[in-house]
PDB file of N, CA and C in Angstrom:
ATOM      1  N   UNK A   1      51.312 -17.340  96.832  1.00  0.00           N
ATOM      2  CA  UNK A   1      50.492 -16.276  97.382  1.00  0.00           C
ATOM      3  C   UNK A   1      51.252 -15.506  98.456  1.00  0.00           C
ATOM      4  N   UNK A   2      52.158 -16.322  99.558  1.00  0.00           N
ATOM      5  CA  UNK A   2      52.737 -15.037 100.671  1.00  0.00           C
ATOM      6  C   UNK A   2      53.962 -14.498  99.974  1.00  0.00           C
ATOM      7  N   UNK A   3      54.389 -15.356  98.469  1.00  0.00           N
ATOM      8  CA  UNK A   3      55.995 -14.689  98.258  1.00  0.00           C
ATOM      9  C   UNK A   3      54.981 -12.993  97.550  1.00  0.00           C
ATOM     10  N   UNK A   4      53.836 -13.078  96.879  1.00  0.00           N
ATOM     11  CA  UNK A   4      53.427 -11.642  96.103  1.00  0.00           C
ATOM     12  C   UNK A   4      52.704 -10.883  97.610  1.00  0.00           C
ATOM     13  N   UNK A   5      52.628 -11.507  98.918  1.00  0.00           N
ATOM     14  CA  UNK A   5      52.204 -10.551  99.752  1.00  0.00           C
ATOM     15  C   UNK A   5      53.345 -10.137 100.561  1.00  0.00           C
ATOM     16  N   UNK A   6      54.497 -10.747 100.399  1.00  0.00           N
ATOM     17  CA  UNK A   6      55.641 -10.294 100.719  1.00  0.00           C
ATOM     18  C   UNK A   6      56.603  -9.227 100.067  1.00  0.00           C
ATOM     19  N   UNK A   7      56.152  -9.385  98.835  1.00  0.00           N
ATOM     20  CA  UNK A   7      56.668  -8.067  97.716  1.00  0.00           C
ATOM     21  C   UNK A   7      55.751  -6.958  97.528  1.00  0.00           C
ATOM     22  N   UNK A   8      54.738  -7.318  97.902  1.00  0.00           N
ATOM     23  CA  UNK A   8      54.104  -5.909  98.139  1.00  0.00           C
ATOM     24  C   UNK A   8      54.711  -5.082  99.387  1.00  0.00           C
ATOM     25  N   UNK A   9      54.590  -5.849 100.334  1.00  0.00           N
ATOM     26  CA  UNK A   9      54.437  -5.212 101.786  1.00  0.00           C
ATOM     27  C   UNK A   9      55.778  -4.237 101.720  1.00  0.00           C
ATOM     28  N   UNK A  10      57.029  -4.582 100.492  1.00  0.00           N
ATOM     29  CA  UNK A  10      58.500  -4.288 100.671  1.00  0.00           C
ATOM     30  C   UNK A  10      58.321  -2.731 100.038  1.00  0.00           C
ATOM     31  N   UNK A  11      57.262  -3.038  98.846  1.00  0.00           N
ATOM     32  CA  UNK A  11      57.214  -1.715  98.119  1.00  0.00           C
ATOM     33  C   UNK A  11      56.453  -0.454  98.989  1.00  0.00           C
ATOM     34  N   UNK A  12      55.843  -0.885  99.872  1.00  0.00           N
ATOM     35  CA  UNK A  12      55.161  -0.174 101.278  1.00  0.00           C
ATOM     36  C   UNK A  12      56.222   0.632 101.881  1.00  0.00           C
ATOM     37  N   UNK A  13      57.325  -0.039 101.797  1.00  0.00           N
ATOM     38  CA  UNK A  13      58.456   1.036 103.272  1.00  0.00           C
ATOM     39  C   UNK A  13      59.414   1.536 102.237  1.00  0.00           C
ATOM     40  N   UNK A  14      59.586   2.710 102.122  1.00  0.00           N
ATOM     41  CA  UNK A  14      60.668   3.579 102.089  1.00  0.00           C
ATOM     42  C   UNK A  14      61.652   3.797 102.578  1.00  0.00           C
ATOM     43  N   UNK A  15      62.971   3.802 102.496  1.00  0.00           N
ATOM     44  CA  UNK A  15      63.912   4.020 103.309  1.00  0.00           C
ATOM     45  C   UNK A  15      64.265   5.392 103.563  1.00  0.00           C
ATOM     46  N   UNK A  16      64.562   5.871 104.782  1.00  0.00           N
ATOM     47  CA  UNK A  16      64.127   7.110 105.043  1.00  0.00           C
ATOM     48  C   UNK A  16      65.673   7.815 104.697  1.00  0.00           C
ATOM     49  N   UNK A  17      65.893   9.344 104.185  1.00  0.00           N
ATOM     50  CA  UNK A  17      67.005   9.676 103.865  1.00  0.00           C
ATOM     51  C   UNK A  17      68.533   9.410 104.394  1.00  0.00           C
ATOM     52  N   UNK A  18      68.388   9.461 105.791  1.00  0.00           N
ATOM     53  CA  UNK A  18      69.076   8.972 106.726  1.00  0.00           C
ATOM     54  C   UNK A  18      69.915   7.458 106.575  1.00  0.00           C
ATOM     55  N   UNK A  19      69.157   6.831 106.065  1.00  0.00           N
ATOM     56  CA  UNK A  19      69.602   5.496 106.072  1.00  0.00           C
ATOM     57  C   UNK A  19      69.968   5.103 104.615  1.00  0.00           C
ATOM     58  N   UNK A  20      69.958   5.905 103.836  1.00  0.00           N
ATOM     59  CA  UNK A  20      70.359   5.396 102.345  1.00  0.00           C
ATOM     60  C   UNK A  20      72.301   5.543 102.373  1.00  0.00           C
ATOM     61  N   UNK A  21      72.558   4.410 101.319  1.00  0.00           N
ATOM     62  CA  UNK A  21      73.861   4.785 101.191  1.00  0.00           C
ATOM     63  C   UNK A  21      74.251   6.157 100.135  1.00  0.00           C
ATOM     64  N   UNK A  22      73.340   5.883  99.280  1.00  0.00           N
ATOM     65  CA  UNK A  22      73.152   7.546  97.867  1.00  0.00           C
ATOM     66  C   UNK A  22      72.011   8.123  97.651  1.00  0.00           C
ATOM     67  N   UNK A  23      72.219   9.098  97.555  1.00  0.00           N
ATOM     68  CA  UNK A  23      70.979  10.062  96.967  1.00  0.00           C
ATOM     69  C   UNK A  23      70.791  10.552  95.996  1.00  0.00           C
ATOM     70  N   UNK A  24      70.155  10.508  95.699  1.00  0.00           N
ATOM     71  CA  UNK A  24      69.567  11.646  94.218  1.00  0.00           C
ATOM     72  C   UNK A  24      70.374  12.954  94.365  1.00  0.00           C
ATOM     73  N   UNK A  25      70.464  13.910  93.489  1.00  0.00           N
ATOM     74  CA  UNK A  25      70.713  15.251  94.114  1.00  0.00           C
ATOM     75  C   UNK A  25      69.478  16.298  94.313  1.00  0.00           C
ATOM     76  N   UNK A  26      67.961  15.200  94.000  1.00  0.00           N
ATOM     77  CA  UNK A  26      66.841  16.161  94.798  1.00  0.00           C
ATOM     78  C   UNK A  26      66.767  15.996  96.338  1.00  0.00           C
ATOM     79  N   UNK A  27      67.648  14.320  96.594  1.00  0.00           N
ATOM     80  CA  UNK A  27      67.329  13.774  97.645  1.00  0.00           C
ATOM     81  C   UNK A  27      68.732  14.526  98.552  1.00  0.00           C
ATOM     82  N   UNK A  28      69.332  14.695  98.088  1.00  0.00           N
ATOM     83  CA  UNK A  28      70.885  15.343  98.722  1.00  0.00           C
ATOM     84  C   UNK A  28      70.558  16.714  99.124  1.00  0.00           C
ATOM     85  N   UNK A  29      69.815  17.555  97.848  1.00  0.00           N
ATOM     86  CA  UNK A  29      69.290  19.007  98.435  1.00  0.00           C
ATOM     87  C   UNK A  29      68.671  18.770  99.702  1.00  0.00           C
ATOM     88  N   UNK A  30      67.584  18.278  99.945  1.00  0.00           N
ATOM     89  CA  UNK A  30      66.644  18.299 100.525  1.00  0.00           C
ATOM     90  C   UNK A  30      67.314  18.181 102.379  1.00  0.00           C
ATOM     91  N   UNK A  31      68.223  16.904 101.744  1.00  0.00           N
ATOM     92  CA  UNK A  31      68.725  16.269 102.995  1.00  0.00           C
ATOM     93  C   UNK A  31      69.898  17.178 103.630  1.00  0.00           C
ATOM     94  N   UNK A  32      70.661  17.939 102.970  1.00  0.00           N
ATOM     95  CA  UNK A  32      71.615  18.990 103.224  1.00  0.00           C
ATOM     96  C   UNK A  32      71.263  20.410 103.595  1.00  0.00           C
ATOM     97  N   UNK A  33      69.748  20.177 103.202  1.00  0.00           N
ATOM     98  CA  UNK A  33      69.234  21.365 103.197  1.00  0.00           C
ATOM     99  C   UNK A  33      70.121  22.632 102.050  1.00  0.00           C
ATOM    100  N   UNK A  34      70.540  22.274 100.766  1.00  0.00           N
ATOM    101  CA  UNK A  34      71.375  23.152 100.012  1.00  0.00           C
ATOM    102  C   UNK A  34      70.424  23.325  99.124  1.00  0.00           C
ATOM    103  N   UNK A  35      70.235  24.246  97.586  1.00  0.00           N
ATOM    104  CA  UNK A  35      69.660  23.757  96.748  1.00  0.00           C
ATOM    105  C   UNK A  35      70.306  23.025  95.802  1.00  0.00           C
ATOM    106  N   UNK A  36      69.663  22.495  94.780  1.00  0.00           N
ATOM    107  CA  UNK A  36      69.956  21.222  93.828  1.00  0.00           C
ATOM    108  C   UNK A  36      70.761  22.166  93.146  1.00  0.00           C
ATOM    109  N   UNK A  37      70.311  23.826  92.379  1.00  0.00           N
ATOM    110  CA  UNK A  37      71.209  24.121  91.692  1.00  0.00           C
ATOM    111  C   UNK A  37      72.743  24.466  92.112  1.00  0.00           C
ATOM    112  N   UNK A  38      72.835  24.551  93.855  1.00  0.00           N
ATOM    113  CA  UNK A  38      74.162  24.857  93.868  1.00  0.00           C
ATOM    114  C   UNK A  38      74.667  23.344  93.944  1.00  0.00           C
ATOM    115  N   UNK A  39      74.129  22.170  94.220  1.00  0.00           N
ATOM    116  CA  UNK A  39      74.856  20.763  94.375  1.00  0.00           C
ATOM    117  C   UNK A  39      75.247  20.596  93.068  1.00  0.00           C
ATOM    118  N   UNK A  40      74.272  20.409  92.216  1.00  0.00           N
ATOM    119  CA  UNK A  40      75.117  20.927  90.863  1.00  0.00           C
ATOM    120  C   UNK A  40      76.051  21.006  89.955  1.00  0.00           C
ATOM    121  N   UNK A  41      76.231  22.374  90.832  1.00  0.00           N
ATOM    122  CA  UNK A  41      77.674  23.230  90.460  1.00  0.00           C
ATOM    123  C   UNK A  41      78.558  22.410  91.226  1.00  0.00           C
ATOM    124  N   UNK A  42      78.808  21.883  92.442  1.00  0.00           N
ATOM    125  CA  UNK A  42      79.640  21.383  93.075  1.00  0.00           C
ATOM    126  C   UNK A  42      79.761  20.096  92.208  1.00  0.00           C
ATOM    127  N   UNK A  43      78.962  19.522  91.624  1.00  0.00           N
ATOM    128  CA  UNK A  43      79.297  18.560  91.233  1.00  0.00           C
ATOM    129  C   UNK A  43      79.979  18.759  89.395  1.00  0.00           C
ATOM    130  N   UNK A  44      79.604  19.670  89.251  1.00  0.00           N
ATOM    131  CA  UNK A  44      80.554  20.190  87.911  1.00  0.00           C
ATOM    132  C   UNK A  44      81.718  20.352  87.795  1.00  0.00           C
ATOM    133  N   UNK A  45      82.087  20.964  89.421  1.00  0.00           N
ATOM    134  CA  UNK A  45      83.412  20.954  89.142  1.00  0.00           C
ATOM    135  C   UNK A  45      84.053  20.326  90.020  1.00  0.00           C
ATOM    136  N   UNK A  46      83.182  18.849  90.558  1.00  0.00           N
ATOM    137  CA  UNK A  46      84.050  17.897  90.925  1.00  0.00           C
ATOM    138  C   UNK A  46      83.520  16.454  90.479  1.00  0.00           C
ATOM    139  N   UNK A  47      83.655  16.839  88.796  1.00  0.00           N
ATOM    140  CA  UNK A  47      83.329  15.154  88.505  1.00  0.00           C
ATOM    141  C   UNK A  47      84.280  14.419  88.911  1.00  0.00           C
ATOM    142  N   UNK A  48      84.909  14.412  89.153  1.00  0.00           N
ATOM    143  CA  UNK A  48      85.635  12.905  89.882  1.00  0.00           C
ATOM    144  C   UNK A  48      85.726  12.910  91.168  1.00  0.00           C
ATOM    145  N   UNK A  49      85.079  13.407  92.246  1.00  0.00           N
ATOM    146  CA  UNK A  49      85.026  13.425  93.546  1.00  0.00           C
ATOM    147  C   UNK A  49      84.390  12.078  93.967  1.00  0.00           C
ATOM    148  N   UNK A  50      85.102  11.425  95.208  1.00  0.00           N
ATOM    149  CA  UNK A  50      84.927  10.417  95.556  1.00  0.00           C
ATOM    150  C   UNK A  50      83.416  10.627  96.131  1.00  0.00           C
ATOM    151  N   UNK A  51      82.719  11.455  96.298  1.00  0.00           N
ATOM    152  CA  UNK A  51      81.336  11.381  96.960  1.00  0.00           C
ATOM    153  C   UNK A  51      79.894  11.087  95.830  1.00  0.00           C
ATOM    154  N   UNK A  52      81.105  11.119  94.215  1.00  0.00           N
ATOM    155  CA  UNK A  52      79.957  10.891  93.303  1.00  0.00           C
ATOM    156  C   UNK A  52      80.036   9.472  92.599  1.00  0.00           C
ATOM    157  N   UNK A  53      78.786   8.838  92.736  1.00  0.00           N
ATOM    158  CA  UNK A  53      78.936   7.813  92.372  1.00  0.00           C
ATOM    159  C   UNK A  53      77.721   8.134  90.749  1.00  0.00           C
ATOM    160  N   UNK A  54      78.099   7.827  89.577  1.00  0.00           N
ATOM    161  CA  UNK A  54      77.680   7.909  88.251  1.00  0.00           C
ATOM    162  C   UNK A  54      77.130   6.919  87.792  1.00  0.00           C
ATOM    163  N   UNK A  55      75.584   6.637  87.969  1.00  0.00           N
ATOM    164  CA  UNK A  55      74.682   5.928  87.090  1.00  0.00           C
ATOM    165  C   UNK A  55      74.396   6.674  85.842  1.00  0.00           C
ATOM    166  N   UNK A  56      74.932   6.017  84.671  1.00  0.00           N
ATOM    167  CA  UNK A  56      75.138   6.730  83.563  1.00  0.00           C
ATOM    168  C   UNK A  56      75.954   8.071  83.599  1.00  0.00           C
ATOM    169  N   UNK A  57      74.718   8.813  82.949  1.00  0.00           N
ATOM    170  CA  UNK A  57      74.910  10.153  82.803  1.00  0.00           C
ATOM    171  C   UNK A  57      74.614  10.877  84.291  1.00  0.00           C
ATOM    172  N   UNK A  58      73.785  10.409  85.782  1.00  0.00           N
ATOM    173  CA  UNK A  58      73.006  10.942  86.488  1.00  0.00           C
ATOM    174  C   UNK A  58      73.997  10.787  87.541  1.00  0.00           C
ATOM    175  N   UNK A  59      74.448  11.643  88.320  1.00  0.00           N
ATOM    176  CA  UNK A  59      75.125  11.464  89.500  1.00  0.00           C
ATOM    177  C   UNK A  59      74.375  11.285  90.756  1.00  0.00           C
ATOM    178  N   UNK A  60      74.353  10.364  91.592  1.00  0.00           N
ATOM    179  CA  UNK A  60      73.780   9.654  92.808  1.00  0.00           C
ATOM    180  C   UNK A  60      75.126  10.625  94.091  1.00  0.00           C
ATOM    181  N   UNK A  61      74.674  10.591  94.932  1.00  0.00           N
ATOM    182  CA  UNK A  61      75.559  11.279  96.155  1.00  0.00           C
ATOM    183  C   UNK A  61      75.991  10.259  97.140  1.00  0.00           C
ATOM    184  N   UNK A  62      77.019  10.059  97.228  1.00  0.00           N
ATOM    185  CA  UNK A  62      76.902   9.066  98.596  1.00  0.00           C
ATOM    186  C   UNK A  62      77.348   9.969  99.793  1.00  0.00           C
ATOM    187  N   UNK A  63      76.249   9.746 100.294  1.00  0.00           N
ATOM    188  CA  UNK A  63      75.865  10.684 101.630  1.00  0.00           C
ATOM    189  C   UNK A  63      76.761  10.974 103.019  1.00  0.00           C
ATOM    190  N   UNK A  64      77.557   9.482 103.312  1.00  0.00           N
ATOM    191  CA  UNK A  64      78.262   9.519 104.446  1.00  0.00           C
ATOM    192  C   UNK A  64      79.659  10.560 103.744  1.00  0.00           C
ATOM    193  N   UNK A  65      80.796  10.186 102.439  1.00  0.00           N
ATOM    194  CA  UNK A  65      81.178  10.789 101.875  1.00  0.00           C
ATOM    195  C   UNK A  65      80.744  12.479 101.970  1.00  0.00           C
ATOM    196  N   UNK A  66      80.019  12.608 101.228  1.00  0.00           N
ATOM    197  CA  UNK A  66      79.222  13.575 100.953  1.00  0.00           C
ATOM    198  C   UNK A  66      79.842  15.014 102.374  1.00  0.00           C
ATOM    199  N   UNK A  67      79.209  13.999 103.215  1.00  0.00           N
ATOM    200  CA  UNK A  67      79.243  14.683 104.679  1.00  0.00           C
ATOM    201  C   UNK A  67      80.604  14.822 104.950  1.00  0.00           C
ATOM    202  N   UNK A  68      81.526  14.161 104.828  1.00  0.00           N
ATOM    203  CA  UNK A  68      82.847  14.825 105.088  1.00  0.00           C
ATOM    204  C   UNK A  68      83.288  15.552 104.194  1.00  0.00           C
ATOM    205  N   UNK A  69      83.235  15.840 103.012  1.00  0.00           N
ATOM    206  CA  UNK A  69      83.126  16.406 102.032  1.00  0.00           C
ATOM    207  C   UNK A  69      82.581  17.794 102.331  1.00  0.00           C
ATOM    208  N   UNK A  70      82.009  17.656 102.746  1.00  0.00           N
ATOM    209  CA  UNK A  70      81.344  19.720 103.222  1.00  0.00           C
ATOM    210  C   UNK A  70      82.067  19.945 104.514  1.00  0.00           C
ATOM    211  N   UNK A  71      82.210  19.099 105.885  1.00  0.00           N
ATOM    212  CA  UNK A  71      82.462  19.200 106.895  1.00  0.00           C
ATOM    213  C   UNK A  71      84.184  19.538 106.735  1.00  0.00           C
ATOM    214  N   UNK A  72      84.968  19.379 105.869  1.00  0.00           N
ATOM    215  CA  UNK A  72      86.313  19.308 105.495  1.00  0.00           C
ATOM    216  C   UNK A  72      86.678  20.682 104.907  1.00  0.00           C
ATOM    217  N   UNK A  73      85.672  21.073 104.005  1.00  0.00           N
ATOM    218  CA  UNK A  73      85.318  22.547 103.115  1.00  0.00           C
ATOM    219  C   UNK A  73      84.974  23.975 103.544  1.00  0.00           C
ATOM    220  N   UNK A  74      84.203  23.102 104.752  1.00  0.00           N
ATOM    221  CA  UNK A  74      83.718  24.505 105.584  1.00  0.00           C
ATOM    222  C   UNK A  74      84.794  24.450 106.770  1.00  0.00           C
ATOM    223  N   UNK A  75      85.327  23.632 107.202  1.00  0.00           N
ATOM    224  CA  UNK A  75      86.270  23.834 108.678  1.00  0.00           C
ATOM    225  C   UNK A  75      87.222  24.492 108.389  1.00  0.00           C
ATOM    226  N   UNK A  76      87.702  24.823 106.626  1.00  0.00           N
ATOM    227  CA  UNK A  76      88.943  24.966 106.348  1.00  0.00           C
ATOM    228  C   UNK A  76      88.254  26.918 105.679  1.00  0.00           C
ATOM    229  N   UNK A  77      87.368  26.666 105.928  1.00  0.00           N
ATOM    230  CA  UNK A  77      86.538  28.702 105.307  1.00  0.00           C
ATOM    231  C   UNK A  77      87.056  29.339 106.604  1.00  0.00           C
TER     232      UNK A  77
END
């Protein structure tokens, strides 16, 4: 009985964007404040960029990456 009131209580908390190691790229828009269709494109033409990590077919973002990854792109505009 406390191990199924203990697995509930887990499905209760969310981890908030901040604290994830990857994101979705709805969760990457959102969190970058970019839209999904230009993440996208960035990610089209960087399938092999170390900031994409590939479940299957679906690319996940890893966020800390991610962030130097723009911060590196734009210092150099």
């Amino acid at each position: 009985m406390r191990k199924e009131i203990e697995v509930e209580n887990i499905d209760k908390y969310e981890i908030p964007l901040w604290r994830k190691y990857t994101l979705s790229v709805q969760e990457a828009a959102k969190y970058f404040q970019i839209g999904d269709k230009k993440l996208k494109k960035l990610i089209e033409k960087n399938p092999d960029a170390e900031f994409i990590l590939w479940n299957g077919s679906r690319p996940q973002i890893k966020r800390k990456l991610f962030e130097q990854f723009t911060d590196e792109k734009l210092s150099a505009i």
